[in-house]
C-alpha atoms as a PDB file:
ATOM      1  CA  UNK A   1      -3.379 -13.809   2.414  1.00  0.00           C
ATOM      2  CA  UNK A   2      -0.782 -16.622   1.212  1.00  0.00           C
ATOM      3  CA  UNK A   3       2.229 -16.418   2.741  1.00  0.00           C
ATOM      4  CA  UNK A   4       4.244 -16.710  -0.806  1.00  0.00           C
ATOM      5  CA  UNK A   5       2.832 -13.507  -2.311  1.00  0.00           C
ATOM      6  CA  UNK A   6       5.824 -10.849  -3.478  1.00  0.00           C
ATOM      7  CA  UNK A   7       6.851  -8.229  -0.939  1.00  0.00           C
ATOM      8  CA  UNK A   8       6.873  -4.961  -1.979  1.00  0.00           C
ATOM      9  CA  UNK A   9       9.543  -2.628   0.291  1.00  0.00           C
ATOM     10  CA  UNK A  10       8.514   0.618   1.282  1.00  0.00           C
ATOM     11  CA  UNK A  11      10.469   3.054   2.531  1.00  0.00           C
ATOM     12  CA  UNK A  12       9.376   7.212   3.347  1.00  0.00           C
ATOM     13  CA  UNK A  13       8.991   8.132  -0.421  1.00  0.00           C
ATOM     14  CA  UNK A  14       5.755   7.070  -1.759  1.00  0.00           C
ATOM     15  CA  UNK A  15       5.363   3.894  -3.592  1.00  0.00           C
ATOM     16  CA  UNK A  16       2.371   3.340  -6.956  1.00  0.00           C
ATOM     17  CA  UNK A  17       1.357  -0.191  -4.908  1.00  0.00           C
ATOM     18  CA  UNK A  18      -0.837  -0.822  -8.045  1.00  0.00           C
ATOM     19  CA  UNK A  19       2.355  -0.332 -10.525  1.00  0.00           C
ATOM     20  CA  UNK A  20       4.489  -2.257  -8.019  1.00  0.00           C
ATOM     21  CA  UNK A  21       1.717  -5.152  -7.823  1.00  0.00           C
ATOM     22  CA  UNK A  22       0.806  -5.180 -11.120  1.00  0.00           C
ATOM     23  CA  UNK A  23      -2.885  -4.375 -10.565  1.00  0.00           C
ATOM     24  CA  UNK A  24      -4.847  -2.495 -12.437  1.00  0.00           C
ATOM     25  CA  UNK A  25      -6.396   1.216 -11.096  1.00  0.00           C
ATOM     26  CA  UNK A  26      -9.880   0.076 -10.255  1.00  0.00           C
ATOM     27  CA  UNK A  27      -9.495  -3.498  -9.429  1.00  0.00           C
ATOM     28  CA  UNK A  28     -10.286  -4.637  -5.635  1.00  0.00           C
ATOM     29  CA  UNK A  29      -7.369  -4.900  -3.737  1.00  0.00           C
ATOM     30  CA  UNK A  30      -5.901  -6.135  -0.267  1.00  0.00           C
ATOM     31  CA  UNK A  31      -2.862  -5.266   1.226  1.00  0.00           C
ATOM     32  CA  UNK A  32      -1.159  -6.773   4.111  1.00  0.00           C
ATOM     33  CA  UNK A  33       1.779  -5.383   6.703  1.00  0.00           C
ATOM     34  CA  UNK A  34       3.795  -7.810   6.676  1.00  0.00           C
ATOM     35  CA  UNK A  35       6.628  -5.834   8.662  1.00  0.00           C
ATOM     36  CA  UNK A  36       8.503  -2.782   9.773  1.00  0.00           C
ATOM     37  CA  UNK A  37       7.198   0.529  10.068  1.00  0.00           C
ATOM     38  CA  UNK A  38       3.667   1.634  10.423  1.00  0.00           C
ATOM     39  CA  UNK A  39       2.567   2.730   7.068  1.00  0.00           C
ATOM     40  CA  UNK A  40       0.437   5.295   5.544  1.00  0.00           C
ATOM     41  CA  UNK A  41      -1.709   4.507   3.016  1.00  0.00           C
ATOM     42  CA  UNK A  42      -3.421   7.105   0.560  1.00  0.00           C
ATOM     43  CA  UNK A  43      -5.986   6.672  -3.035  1.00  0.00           C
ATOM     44  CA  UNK A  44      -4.766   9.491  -5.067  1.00  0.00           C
ATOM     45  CA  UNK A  45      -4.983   9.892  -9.140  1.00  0.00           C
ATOM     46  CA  UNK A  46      -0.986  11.639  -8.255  1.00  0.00           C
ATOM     47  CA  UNK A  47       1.949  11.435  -6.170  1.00  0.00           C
ATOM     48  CA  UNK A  48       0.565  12.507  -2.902  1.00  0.00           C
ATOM     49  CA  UNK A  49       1.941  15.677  -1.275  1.00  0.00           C
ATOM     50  CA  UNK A  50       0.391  15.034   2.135  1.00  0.00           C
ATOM     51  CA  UNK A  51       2.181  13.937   4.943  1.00  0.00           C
ATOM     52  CA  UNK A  52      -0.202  11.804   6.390  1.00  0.00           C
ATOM     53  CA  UNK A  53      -2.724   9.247   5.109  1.00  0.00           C
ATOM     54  CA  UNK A  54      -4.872   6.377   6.737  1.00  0.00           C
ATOM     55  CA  UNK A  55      -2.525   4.398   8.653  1.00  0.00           C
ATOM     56  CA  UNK A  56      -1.558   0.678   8.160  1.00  0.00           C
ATOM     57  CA  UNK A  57      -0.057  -1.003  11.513  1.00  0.00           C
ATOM     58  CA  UNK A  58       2.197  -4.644  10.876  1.00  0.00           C
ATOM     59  CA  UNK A  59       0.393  -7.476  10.067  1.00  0.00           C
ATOM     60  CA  UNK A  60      -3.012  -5.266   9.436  1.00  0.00           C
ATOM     61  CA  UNK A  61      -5.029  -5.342   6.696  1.00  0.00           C
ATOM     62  CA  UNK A  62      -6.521  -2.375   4.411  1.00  0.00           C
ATOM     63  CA  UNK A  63      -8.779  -2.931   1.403  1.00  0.00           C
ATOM     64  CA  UNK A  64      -9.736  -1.156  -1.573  1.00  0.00           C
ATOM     65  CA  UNK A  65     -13.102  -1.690  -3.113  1.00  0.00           C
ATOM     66  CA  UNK A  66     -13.307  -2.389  -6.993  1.00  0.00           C
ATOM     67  CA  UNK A  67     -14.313   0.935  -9.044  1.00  0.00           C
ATOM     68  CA  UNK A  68     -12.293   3.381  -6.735  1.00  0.00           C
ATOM     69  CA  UNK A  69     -10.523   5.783  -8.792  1.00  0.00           C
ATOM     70  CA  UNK A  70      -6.882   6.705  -8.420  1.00  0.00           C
ATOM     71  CA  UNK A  71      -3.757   5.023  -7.567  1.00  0.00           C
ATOM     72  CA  UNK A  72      -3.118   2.887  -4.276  1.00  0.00           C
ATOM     73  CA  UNK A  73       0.619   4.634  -2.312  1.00  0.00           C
ATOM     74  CA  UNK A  74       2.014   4.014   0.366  1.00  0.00           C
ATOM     75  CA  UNK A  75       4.996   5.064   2.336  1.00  0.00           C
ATOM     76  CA  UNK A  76       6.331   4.475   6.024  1.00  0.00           C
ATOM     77  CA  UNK A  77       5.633   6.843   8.111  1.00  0.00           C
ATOM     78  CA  UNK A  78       8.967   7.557  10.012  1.00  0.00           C
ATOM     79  CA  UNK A  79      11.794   9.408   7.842  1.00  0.00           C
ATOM     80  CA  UNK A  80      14.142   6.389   8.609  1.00  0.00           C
ATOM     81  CA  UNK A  81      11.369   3.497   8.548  1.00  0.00           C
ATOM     82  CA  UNK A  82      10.712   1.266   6.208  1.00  0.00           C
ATOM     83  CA  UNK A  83       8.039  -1.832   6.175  1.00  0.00           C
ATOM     84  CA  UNK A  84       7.288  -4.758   3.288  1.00  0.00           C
ATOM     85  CA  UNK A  85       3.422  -4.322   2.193  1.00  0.00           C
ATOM     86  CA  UNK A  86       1.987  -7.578   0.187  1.00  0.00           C
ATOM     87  CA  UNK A  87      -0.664  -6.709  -2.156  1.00  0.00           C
ATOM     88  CA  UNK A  88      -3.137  -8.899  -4.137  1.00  0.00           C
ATOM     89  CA  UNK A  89      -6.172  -8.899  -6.318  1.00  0.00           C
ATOM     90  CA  UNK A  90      -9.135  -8.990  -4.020  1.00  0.00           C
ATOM     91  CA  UNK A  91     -12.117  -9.252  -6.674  1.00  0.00           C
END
């Protein structure tokens, strides 16, 4: 993944990576830890309400395949962590 792509911050609420990235719901995407806090990661159509989802550990990699329906959050997983996630169009 280039190293010039936009950051997006995430703290413990969740964060809409596709709204924050710009990609659409559907569309194959990547997303990189690129520091902090180990992450969870969740594909939900709403706000999750979960505490937990698959975890994303710095400088690891999770993908989403093209087709999948709901929204891409994320959040860090400690109340007072916080972690920069860089997403991109993986089609």
């Amino acid at each position: 993944m280039a190293n010039n792509l936009p950051r997006i911050p995430v703290q413990h609420d969740w964060v809409d990576l596709n709204t924050e990235s710009g990609i659409a719901v559907g569309t194959a995407i990547k997303v990189q830890h690129v520091g902090g806090s180990s992450c969870d990661i969740v594909l939900s159509a709403v706000e999750p309400t979960i505490d937990i989802g698959e975890v994303i550990e710095p400088f690891k990699f999770v993908g989403v395949s093209s087709g999948e329906t709901g929204t891409l959050w994320a959040r860090a997983r400690a109340i007072s962590g916080s972690a920069n996630l860089s997403v991109q169009d993986d089609t």
